[in-house]
PDB file of N, CA and C in Angstrom:
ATOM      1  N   UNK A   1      20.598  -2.251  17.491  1.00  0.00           N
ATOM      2  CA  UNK A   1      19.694  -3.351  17.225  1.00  0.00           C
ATOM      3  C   UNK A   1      20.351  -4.418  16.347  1.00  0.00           C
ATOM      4  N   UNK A   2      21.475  -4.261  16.304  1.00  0.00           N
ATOM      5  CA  UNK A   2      22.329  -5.542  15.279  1.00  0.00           C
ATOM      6  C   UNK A   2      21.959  -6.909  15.861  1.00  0.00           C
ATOM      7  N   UNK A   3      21.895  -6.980  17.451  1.00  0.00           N
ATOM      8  CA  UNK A   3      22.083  -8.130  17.648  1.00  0.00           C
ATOM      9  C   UNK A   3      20.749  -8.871  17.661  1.00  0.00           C
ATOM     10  N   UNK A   4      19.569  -8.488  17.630  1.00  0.00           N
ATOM     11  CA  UNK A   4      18.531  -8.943  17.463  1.00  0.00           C
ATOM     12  C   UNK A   4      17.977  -9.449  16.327  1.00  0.00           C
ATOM     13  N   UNK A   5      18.791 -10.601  16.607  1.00  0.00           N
ATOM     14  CA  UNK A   5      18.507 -11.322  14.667  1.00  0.00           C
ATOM     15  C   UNK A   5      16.726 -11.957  14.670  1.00  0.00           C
ATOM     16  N   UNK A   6      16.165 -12.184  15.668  1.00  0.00           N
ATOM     17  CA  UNK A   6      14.692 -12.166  15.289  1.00  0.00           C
ATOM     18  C   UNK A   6      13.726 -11.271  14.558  1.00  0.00           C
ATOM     19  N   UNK A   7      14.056  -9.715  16.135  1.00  0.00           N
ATOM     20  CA  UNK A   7      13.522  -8.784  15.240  1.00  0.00           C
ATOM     21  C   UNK A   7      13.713  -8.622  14.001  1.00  0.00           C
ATOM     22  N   UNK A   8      15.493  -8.493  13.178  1.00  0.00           N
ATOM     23  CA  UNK A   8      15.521  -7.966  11.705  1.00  0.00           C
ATOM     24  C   UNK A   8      14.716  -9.407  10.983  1.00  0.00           C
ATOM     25  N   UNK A   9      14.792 -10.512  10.829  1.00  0.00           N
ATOM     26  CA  UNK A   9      14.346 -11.426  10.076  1.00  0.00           C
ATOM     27  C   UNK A   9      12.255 -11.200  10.157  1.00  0.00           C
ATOM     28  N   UNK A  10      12.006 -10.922  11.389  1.00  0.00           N
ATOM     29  CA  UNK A  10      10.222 -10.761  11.241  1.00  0.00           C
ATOM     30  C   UNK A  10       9.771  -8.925  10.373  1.00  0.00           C
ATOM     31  N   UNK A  11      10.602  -8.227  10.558  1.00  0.00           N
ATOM     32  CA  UNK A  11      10.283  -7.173  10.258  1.00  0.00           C
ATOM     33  C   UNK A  11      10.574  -6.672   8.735  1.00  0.00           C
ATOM     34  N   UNK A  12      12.086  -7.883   8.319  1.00  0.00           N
ATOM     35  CA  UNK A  12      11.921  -8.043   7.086  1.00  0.00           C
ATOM     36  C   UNK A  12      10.954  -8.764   6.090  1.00  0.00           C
ATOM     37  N   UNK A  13      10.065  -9.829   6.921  1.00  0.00           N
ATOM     38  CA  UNK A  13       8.981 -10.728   6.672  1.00  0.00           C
ATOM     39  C   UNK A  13       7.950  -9.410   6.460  1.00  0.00           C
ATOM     40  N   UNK A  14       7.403  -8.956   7.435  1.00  0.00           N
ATOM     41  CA  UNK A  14       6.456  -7.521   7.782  1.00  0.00           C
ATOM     42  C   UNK A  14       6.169  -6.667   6.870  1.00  0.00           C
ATOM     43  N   UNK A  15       7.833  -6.036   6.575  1.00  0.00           N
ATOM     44  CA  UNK A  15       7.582  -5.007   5.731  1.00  0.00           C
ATOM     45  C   UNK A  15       6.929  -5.419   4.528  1.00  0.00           C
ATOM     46  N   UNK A  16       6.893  -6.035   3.473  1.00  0.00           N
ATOM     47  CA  UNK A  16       6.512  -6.263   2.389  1.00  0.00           C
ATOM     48  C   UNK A  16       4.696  -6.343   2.482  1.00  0.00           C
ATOM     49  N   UNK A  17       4.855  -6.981   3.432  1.00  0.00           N
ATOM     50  CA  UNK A  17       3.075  -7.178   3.583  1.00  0.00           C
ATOM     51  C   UNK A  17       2.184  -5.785   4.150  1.00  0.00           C
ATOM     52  N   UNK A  18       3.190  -5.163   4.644  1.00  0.00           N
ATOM     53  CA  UNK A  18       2.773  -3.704   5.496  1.00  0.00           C
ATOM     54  C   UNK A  18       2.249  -2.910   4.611  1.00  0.00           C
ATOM     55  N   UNK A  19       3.767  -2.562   3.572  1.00  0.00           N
ATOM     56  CA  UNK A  19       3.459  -1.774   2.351  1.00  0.00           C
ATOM     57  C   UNK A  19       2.484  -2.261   1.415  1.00  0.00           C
ATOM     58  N   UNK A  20       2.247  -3.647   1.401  1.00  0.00           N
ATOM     59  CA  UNK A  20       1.234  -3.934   0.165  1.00  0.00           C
ATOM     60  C   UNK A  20      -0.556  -3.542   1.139  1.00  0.00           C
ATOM     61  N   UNK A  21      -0.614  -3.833   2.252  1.00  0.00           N
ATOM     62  CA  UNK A  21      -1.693  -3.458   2.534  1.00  0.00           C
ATOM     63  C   UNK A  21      -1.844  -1.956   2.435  1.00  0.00           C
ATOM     64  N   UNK A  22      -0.990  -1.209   2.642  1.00  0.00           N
ATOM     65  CA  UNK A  22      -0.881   0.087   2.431  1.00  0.00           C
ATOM     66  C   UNK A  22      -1.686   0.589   1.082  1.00  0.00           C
ATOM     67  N   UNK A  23      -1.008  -0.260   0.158  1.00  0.00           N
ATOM     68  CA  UNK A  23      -1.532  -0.111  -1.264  1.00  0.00           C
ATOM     69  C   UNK A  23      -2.868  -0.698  -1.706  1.00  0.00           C
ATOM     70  N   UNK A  24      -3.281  -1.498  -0.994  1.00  0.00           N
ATOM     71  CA  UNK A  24      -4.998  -1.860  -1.071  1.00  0.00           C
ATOM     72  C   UNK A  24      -5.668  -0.732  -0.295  1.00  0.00           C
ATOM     73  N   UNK A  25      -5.473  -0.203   0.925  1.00  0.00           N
ATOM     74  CA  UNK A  25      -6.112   0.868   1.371  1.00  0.00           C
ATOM     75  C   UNK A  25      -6.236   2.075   0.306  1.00  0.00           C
ATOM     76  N   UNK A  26      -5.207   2.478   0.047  1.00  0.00           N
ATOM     77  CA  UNK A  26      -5.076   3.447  -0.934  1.00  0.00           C
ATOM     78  C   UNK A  26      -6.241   3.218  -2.082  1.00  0.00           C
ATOM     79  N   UNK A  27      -6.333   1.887  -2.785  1.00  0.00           N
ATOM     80  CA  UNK A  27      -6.947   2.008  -3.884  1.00  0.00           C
ATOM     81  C   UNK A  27      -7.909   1.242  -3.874  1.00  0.00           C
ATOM     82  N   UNK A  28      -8.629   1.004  -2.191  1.00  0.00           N
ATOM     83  CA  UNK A  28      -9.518   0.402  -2.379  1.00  0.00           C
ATOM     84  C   UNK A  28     -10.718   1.453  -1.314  1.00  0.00           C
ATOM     85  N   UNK A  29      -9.987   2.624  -1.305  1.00  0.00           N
ATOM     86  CA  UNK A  29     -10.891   3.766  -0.146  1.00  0.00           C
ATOM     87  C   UNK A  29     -12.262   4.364  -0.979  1.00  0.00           C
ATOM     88  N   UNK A  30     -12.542   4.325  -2.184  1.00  0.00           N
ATOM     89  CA  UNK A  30     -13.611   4.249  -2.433  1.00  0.00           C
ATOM     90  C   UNK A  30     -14.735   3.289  -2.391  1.00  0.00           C
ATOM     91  N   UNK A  31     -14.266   2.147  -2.082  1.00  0.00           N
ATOM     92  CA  UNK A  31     -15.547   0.959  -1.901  1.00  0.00           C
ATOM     93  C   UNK A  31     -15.467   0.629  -0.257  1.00  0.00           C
ATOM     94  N   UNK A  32     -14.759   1.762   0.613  1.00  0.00           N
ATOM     95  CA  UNK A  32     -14.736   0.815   1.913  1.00  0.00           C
ATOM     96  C   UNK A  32     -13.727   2.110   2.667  1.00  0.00           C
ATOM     97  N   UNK A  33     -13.824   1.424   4.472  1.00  0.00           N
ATOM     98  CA  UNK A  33     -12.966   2.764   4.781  1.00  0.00           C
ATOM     99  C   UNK A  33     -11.378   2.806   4.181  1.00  0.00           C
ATOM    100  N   UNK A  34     -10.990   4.007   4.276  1.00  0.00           N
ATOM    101  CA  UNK A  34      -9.178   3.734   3.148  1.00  0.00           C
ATOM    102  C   UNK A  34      -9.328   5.158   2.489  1.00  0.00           C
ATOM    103  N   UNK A  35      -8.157   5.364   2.441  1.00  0.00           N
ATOM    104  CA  UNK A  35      -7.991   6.638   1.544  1.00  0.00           C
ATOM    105  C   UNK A  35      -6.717   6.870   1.852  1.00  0.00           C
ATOM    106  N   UNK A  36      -6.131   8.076   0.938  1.00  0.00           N
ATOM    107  CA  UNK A  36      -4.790   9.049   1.016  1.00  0.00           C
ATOM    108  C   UNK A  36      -4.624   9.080   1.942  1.00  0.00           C
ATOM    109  N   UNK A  37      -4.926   9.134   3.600  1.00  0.00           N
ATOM    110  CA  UNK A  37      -4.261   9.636   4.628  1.00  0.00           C
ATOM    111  C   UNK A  37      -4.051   8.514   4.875  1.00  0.00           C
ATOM    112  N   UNK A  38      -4.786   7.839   5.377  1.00  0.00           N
ATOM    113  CA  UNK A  38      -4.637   5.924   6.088  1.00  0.00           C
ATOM    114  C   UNK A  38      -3.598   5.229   5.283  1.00  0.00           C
ATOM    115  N   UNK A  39      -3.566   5.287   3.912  1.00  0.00           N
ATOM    116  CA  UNK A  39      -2.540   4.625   3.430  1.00  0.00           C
ATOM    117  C   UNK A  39      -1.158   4.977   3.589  1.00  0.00           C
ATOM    118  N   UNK A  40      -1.257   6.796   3.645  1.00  0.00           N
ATOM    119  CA  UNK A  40       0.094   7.293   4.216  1.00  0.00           C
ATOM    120  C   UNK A  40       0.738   6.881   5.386  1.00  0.00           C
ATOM    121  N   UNK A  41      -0.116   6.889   6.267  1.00  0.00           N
ATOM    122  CA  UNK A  41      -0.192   6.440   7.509  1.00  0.00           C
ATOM    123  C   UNK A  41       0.474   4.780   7.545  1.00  0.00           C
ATOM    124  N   UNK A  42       0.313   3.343   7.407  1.00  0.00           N
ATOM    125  CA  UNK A  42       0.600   2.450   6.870  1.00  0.00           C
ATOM    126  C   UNK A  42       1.967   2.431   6.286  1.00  0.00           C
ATOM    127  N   UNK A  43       2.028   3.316   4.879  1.00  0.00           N
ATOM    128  CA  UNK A  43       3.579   3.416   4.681  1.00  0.00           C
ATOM    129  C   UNK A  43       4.704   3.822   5.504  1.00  0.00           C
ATOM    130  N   UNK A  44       4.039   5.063   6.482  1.00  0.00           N
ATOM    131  CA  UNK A  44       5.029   5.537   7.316  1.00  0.00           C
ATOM    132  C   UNK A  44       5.563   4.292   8.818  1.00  0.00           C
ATOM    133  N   UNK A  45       4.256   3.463   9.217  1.00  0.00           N
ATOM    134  CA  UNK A  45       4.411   2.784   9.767  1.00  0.00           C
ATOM    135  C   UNK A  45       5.412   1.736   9.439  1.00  0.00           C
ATOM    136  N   UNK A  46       5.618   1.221   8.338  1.00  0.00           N
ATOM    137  CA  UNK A  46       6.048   0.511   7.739  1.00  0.00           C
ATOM    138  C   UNK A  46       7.859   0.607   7.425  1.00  0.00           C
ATOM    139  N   UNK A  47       7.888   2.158   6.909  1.00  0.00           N
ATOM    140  CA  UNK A  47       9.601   2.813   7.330  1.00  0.00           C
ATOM    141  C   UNK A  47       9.734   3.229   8.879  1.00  0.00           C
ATOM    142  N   UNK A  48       8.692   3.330   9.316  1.00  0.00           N
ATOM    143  CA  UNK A  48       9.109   3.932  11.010  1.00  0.00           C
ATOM    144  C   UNK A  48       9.745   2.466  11.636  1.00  0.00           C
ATOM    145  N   UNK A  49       9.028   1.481  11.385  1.00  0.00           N
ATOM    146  CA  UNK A  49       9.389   0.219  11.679  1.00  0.00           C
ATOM    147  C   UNK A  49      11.122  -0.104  11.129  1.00  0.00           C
ATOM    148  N   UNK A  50      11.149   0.036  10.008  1.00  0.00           N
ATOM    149  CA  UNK A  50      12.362   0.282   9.602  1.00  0.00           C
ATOM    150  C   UNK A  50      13.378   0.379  10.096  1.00  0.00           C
ATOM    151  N   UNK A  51      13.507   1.769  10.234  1.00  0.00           N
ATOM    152  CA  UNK A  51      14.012   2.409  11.105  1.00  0.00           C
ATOM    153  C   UNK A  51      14.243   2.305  12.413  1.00  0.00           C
ATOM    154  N   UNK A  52      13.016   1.852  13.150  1.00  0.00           N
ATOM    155  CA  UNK A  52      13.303   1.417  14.586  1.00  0.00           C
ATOM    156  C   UNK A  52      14.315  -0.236  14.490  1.00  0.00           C
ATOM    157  N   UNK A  53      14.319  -1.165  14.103  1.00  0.00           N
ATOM    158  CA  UNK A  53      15.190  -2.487  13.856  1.00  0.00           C
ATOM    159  C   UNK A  53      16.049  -1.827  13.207  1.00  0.00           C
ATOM    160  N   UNK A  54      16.842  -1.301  12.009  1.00  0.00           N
ATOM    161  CA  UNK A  54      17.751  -1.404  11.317  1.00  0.00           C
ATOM    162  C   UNK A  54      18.774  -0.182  11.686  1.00  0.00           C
ATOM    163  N   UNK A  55      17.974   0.927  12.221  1.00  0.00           N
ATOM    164  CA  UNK A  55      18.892   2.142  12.243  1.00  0.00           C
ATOM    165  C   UNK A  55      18.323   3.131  11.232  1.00  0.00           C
ATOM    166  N   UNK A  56      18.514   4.620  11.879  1.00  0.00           N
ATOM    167  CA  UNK A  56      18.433   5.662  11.015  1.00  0.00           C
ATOM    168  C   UNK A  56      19.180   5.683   9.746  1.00  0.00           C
ATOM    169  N   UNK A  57      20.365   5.443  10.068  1.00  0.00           N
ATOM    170  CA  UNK A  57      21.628   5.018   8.525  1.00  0.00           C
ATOM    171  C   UNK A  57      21.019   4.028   7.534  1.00  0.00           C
ATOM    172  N   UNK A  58      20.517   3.035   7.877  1.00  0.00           N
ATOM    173  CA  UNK A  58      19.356   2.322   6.989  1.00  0.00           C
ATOM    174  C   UNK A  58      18.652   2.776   6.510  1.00  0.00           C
ATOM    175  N   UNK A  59      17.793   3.625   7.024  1.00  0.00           N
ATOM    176  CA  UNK A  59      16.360   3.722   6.672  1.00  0.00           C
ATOM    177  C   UNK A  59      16.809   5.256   6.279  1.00  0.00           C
ATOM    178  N   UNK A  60      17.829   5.774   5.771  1.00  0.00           N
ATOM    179  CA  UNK A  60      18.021   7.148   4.834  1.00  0.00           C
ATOM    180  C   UNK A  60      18.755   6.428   3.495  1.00  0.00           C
ATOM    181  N   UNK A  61      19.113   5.346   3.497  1.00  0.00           N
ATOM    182  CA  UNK A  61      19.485   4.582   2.390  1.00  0.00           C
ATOM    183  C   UNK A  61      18.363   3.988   1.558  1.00  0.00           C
ATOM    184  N   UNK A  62      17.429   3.569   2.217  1.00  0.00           N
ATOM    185  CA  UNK A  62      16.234   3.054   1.924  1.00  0.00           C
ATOM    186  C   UNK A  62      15.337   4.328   0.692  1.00  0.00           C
ATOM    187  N   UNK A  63      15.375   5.207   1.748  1.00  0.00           N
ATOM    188  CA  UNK A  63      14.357   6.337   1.261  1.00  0.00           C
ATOM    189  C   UNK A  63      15.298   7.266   1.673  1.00  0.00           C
ATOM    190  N   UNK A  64      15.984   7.962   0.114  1.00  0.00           N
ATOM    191  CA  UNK A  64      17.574   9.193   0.386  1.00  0.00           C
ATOM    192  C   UNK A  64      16.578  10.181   0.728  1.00  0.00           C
ATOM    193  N   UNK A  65      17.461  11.286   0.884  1.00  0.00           N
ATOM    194  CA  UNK A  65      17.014  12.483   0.997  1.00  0.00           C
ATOM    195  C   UNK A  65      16.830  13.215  -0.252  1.00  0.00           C
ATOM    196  N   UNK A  66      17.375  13.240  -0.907  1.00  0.00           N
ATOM    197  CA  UNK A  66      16.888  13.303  -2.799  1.00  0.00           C
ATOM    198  C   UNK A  66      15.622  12.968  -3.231  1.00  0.00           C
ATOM    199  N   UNK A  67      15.659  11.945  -2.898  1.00  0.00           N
ATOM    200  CA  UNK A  67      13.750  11.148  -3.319  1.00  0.00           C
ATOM    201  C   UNK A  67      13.031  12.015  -2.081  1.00  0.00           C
ATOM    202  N   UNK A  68      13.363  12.228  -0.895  1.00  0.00           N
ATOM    203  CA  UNK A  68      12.303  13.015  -0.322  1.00  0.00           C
ATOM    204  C   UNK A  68      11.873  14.537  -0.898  1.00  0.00           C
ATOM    205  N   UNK A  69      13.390  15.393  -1.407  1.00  0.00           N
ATOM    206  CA  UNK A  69      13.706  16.779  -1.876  1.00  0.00           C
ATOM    207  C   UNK A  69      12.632  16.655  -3.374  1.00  0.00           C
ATOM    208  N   UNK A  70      12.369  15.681  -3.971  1.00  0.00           N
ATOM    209  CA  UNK A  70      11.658  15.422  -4.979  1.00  0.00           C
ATOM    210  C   UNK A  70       9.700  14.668  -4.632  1.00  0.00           C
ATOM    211  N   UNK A  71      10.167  14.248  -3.869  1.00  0.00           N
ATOM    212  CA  UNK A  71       8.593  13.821  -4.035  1.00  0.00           C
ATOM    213  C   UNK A  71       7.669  14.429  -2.963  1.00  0.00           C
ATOM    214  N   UNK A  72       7.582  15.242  -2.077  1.00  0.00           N
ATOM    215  CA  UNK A  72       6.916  15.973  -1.469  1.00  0.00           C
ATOM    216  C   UNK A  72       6.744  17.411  -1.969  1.00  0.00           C
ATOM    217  N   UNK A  73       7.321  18.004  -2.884  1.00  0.00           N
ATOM    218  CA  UNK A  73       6.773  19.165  -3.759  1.00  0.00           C
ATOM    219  C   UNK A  73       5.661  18.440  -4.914  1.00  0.00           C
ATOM    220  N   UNK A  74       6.132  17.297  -5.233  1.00  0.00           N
ATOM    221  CA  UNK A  74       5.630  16.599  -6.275  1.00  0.00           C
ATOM    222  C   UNK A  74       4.071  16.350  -5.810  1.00  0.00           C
ATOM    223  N   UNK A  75       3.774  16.296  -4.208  1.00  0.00           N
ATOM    224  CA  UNK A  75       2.406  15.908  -4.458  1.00  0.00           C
ATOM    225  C   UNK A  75       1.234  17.235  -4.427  1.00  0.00           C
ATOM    226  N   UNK A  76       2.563  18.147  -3.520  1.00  0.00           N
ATOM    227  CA  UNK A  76       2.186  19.357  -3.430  1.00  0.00           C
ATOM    228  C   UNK A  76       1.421  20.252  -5.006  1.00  0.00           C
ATOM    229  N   UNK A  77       2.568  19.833  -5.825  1.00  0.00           N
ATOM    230  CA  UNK A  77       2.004  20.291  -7.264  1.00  0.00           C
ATOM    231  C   UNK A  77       0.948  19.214  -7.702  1.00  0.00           C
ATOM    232  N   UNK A  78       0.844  18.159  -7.365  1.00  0.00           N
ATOM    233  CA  UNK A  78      -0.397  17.374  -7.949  1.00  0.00           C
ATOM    234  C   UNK A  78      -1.705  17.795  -6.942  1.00  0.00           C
ATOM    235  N   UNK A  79      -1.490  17.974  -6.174  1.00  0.00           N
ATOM    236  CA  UNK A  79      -2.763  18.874  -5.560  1.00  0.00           C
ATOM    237  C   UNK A  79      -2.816  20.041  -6.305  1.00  0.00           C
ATOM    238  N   UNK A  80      -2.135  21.119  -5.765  1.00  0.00           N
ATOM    239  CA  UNK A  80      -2.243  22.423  -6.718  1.00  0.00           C
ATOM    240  C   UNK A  80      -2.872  22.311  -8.788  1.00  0.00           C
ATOM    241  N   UNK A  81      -2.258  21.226  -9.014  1.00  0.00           N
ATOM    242  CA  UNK A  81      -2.517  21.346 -10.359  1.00  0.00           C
ATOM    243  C   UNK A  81      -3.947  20.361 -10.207  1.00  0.00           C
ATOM    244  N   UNK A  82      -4.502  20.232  -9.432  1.00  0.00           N
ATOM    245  CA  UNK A  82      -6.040  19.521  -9.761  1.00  0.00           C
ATOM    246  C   UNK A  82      -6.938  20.280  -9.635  1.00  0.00           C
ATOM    247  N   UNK A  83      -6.381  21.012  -8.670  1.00  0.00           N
ATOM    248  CA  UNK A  83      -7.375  22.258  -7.718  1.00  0.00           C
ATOM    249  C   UNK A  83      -7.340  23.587  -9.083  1.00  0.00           C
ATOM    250  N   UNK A  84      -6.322  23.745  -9.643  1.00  0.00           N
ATOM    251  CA  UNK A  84      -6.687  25.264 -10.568  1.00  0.00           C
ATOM    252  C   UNK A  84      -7.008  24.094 -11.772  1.00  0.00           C
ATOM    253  N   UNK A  85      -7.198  23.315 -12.312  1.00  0.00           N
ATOM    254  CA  UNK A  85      -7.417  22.316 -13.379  1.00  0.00           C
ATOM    255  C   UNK A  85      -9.156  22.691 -13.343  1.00  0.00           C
ATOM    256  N   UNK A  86      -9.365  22.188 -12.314  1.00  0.00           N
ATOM    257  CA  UNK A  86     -11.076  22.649 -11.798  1.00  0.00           C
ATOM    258  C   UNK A  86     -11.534  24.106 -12.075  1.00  0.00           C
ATOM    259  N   UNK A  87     -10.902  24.775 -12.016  1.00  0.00           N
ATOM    260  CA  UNK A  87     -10.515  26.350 -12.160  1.00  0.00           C
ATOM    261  C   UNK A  87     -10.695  26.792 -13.862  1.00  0.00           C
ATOM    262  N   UNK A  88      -9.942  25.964 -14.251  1.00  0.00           N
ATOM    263  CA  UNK A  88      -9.631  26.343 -15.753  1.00  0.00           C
ATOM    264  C   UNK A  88     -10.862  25.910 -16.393  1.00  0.00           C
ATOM    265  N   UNK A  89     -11.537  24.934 -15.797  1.00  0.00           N
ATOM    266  CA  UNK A  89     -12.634  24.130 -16.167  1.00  0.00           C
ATOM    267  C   UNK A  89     -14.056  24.849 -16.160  1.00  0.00           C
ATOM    268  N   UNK A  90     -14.156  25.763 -15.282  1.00  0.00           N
ATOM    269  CA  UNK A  90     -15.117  26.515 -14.918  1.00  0.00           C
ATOM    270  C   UNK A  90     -15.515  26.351 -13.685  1.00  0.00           C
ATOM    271  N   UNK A  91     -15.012  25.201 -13.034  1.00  0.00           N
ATOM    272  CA  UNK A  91     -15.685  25.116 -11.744  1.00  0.00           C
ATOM    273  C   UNK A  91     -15.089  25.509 -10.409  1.00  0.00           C
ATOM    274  N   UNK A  92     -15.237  25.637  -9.514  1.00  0.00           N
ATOM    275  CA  UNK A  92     -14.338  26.058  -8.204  1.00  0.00           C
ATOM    276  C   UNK A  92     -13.165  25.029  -8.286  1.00  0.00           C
ATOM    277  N   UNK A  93     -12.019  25.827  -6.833  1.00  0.00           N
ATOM    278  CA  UNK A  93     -10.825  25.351  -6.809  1.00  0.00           C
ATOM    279  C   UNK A  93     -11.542  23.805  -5.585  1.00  0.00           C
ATOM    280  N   UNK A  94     -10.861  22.622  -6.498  1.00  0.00           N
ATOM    281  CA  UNK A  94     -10.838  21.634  -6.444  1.00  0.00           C
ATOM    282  C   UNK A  94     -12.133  21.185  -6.478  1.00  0.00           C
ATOM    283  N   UNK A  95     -13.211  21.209  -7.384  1.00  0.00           N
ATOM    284  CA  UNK A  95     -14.579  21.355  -7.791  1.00  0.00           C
ATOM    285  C   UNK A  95     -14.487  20.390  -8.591  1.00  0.00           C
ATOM    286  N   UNK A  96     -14.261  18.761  -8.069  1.00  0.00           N
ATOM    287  CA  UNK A  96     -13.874  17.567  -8.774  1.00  0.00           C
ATOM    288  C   UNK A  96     -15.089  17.062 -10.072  1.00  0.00           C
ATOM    289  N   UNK A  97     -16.396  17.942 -10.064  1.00  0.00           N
ATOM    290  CA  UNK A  97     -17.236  17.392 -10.840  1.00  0.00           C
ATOM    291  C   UNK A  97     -17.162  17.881 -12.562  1.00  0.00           C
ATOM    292  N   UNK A  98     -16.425  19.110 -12.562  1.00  0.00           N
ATOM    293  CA  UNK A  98     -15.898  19.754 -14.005  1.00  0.00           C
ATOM    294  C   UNK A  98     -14.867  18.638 -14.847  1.00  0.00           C
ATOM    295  N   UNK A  99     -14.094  17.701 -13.937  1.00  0.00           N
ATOM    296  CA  UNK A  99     -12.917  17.321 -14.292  1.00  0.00           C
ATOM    297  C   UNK A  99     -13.007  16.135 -15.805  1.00  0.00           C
ATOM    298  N   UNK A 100     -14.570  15.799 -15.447  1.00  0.00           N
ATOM    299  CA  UNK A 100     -14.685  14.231 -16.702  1.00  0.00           C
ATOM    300  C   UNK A 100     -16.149  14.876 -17.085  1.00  0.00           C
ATOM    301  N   UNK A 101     -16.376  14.168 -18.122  1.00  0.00           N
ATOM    302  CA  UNK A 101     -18.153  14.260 -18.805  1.00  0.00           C
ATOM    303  C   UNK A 101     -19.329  14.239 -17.601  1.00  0.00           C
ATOM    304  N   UNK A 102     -18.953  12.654 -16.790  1.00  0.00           N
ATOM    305  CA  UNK A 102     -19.624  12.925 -15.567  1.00  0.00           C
ATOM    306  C   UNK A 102     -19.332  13.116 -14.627  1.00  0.00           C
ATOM    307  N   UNK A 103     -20.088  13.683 -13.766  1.00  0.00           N
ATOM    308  CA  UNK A 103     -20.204  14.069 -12.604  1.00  0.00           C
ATOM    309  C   UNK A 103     -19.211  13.167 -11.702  1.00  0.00           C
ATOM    310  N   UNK A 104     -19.713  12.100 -11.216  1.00  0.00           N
ATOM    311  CA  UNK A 104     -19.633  10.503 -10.848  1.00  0.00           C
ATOM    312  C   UNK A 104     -18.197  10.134 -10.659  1.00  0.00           C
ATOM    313  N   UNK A 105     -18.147  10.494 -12.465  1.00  0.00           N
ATOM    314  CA  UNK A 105     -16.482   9.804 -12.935  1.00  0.00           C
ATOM    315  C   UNK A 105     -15.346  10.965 -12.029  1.00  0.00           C
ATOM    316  N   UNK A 106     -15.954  12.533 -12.327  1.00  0.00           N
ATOM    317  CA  UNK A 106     -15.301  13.570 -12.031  1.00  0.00           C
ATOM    318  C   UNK A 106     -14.762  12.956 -10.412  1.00  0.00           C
ATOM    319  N   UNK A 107     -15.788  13.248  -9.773  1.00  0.00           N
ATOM    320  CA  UNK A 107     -15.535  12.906  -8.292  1.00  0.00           C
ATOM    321  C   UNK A 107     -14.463  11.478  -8.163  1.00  0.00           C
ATOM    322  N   UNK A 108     -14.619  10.944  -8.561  1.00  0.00           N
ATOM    323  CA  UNK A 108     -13.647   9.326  -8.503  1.00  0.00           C
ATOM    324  C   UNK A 108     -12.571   9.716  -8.870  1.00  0.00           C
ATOM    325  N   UNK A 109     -12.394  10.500 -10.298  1.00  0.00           N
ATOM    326  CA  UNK A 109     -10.763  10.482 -10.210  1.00  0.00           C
ATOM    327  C   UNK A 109      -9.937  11.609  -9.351  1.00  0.00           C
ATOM    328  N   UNK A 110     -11.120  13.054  -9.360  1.00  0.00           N
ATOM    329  CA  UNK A 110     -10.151  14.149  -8.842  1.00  0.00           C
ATOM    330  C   UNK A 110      -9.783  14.182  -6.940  1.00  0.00           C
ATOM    331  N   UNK A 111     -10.793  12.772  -6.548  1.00  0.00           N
ATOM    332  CA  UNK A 111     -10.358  12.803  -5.395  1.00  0.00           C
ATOM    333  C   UNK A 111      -9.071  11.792  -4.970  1.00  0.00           C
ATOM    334  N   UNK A 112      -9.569  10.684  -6.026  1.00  0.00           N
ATOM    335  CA  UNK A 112      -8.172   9.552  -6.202  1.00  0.00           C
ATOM    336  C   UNK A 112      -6.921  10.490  -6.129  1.00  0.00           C
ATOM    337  N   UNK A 113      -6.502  11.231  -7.440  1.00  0.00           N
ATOM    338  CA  UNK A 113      -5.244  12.094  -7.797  1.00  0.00           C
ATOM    339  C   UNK A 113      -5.284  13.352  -6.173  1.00  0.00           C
ATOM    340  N   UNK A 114      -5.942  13.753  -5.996  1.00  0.00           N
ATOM    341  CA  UNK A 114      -5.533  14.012  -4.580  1.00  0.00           C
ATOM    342  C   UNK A 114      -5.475  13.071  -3.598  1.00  0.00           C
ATOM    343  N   UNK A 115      -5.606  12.574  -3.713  1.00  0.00           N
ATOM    344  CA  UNK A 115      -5.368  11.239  -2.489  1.00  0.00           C
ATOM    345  C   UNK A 115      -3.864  11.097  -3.063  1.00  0.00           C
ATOM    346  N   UNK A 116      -3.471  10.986  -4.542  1.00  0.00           N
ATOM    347  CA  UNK A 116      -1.627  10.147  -4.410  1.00  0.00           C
ATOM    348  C   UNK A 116      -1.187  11.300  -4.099  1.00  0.00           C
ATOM    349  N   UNK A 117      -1.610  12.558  -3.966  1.00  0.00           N
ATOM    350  CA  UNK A 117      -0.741  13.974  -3.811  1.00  0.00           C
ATOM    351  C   UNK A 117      -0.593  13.803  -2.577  1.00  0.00           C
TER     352      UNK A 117
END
């Protein structure tokens, strides 16, 4: 795909706006549809795109394999540690209403922090 200097110039335009909508879904899925999966979804679109114009060799430079070896246990333990957090709290595993004073608040954040996991 080297020689397709349109594609790389629109997709470099793209990406930035891809990922930022990504990031309004994410943190705007409580007032509207959006959440942890859809936004994942969006980001991946966003490196899949990547990847399709620039090359696989790109798009492992972009996002190494190090940052992957690190941040997919990472959300794994931020799930796990919300879910026995609830636990420690008195309430069932991932029983988001133990987590704050209220109820309300509980639910808003312990589903947010599973959503970045």
């Amino acid at each position: 795909m080297r020689h397709h200097l349109v594609l790389r110039v629109i997709a470099k335009m793209l990406i930035p706006f891809i990922l930022l909508f990504g990031l309004y879904v994410q943190f705007h899925g409580d007032f509207g549809p959006g959440g942890g999966f859809q936004a994942g979804v969006i980001f991946a679109a966003a490196f899949i795109l990547y990847a399709l114009v620039f090359g696989d060799d790109q798009a492992r430079k972009v996002v190494p394999d190090k940052a992957l070896i690190v941040l997919v246990p990472l959300g794994l333990i931020l799930y796990a540690v919300t879910g026995f957090y609830g636990l420690f709290l008195g309430g069932n595993f991932l029983d988001y209403n133990v987590l704050l004073n209220s109820p309300k608040a509980g639910q808003h954040i312990g589903i947010f922090i599973v959503e970045l996991g």
